[in-house]
C-alpha atoms as a PDB file:
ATOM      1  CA  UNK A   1     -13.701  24.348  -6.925  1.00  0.00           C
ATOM      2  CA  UNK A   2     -13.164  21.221  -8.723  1.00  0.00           C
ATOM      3  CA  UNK A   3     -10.095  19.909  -6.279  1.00  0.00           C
ATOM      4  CA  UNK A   4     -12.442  21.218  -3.327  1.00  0.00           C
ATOM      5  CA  UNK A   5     -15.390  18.557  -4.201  1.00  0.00           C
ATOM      6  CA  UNK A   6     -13.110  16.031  -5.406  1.00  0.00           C
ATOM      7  CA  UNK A   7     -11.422  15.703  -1.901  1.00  0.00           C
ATOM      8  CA  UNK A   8     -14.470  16.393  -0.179  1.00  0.00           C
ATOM      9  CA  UNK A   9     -16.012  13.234  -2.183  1.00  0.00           C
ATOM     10  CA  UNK A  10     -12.801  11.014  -1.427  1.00  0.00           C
ATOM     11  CA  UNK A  11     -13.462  11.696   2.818  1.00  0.00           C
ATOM     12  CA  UNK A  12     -17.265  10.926   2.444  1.00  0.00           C
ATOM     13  CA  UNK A  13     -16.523   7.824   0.393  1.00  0.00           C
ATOM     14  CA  UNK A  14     -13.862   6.661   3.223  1.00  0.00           C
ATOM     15  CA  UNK A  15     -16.195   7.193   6.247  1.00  0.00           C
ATOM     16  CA  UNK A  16     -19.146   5.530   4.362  1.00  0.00           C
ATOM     17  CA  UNK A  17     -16.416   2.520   4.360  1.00  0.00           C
ATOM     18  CA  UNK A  18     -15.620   2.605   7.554  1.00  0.00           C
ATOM     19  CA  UNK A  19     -19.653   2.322   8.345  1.00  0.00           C
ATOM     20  CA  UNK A  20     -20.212  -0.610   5.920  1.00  0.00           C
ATOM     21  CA  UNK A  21     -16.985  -2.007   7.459  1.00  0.00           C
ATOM     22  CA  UNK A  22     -18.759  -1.957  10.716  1.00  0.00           C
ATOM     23  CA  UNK A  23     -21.898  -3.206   9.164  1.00  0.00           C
ATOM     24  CA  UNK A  24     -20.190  -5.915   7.629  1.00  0.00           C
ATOM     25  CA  UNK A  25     -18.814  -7.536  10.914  1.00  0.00           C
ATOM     26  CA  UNK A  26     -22.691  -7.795  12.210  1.00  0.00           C
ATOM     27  CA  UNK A  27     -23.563  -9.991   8.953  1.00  0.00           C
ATOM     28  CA  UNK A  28     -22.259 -12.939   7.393  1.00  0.00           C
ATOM     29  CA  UNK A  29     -20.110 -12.502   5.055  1.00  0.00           C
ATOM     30  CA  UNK A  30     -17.648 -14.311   2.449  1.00  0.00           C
ATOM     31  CA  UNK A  31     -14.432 -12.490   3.062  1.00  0.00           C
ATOM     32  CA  UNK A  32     -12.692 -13.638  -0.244  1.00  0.00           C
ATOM     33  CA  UNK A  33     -15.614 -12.057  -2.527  1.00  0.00           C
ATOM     34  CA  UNK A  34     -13.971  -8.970  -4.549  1.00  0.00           C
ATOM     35  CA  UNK A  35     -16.040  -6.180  -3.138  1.00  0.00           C
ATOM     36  CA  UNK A  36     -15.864  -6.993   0.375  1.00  0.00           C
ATOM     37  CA  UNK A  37     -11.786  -7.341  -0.013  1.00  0.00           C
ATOM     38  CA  UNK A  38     -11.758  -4.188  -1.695  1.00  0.00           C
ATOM     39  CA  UNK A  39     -13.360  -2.496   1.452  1.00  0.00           C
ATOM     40  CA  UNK A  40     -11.164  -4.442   3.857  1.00  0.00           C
ATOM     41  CA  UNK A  41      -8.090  -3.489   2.202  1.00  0.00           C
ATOM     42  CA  UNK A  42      -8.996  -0.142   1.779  1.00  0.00           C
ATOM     43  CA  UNK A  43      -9.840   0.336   5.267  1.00  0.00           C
ATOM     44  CA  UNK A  44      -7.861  -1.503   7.103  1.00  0.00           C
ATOM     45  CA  UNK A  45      -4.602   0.873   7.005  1.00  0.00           C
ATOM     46  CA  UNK A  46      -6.559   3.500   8.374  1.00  0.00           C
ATOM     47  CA  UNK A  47      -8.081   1.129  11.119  1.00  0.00           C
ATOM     48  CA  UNK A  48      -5.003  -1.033  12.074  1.00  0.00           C
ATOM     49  CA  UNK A  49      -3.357   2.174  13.968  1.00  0.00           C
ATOM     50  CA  UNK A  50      -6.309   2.787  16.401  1.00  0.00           C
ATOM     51  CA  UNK A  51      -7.401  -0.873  16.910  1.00  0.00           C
ATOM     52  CA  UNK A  52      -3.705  -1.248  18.665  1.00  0.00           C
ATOM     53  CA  UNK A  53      -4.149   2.041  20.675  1.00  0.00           C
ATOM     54  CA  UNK A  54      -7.542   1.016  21.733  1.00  0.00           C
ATOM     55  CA  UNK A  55      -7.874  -2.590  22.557  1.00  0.00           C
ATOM     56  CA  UNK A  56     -11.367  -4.112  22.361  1.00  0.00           C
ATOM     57  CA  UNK A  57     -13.958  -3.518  25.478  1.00  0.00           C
ATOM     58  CA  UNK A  58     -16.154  -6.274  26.470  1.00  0.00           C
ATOM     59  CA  UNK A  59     -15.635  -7.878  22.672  1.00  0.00           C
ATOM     60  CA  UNK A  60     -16.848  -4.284  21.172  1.00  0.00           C
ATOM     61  CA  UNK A  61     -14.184  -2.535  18.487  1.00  0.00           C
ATOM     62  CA  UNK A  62     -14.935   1.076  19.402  1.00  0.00           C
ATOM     63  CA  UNK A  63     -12.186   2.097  16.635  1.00  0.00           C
ATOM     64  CA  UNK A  64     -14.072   2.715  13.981  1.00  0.00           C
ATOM     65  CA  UNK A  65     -15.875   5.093  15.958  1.00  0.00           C
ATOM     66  CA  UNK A  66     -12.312   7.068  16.467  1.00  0.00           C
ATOM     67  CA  UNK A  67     -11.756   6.694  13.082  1.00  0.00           C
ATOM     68  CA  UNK A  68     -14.934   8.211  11.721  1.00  0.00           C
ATOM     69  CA  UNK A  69     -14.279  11.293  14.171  1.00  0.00           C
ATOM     70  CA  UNK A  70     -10.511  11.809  12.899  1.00  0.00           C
ATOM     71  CA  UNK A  71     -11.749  11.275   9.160  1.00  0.00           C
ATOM     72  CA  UNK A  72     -14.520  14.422   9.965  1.00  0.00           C
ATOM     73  CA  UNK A  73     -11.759  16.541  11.810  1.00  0.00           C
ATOM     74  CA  UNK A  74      -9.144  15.853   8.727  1.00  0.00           C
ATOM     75  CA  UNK A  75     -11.783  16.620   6.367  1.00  0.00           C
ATOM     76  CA  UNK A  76     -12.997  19.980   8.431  1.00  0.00           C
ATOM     77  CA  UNK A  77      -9.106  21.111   8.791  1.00  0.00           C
ATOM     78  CA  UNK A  78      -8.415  19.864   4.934  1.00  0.00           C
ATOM     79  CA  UNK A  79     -11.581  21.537   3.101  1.00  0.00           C
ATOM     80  CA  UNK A  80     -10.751  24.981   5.703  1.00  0.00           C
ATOM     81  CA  UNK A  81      -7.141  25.133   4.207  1.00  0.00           C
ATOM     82  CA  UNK A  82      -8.477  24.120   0.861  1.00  0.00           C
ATOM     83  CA  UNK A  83     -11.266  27.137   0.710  1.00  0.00           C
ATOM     84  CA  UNK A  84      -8.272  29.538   1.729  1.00  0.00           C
ATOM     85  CA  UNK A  85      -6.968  28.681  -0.559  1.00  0.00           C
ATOM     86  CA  UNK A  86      -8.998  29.085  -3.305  1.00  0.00           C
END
């Protein structure tokens, strides 16, 4: 079940992006240093979409909580299909 752990392992690594993401905008940060681009640019096309459909309440981004729920119902529906399949 090699392709089954393998895409398991690329949703966990995503979501625990999203949280450091999150993290990230509590501390300060320098936003040009490698690693922390990396996560920005991985993150942010998965972000971008649900920050326009939800504008910011009261100052507080509540789409990376909409993004960590679609990334567990893709990975649910995607590791289903994938154990039917093999």
């Amino acid at each position: 079940m090699l392709i089954y752990d393998i895409v398991n392992l690329a949703f966990e690594v995503m979501m625990w992006l999203v949280v450091i993401r999150c993290i990230l905008s509590f501390v300060r940060h320098n936003p040009y240093h490698p690693i922390i681009r990396f996560i920005y640019d991985i993150t942010e096309p998965i972000m971008a979409p649900f920050r326009r459909l939800l504008p910011p309440a009261g100052g507080i981004d509540f789409s990376p909580i909409i993004v960590w729920m679609v990334l567990m119902l893709l990975r649910n529906l995607v590791l289903g299909i994938l154990r039917a399949i093999l």
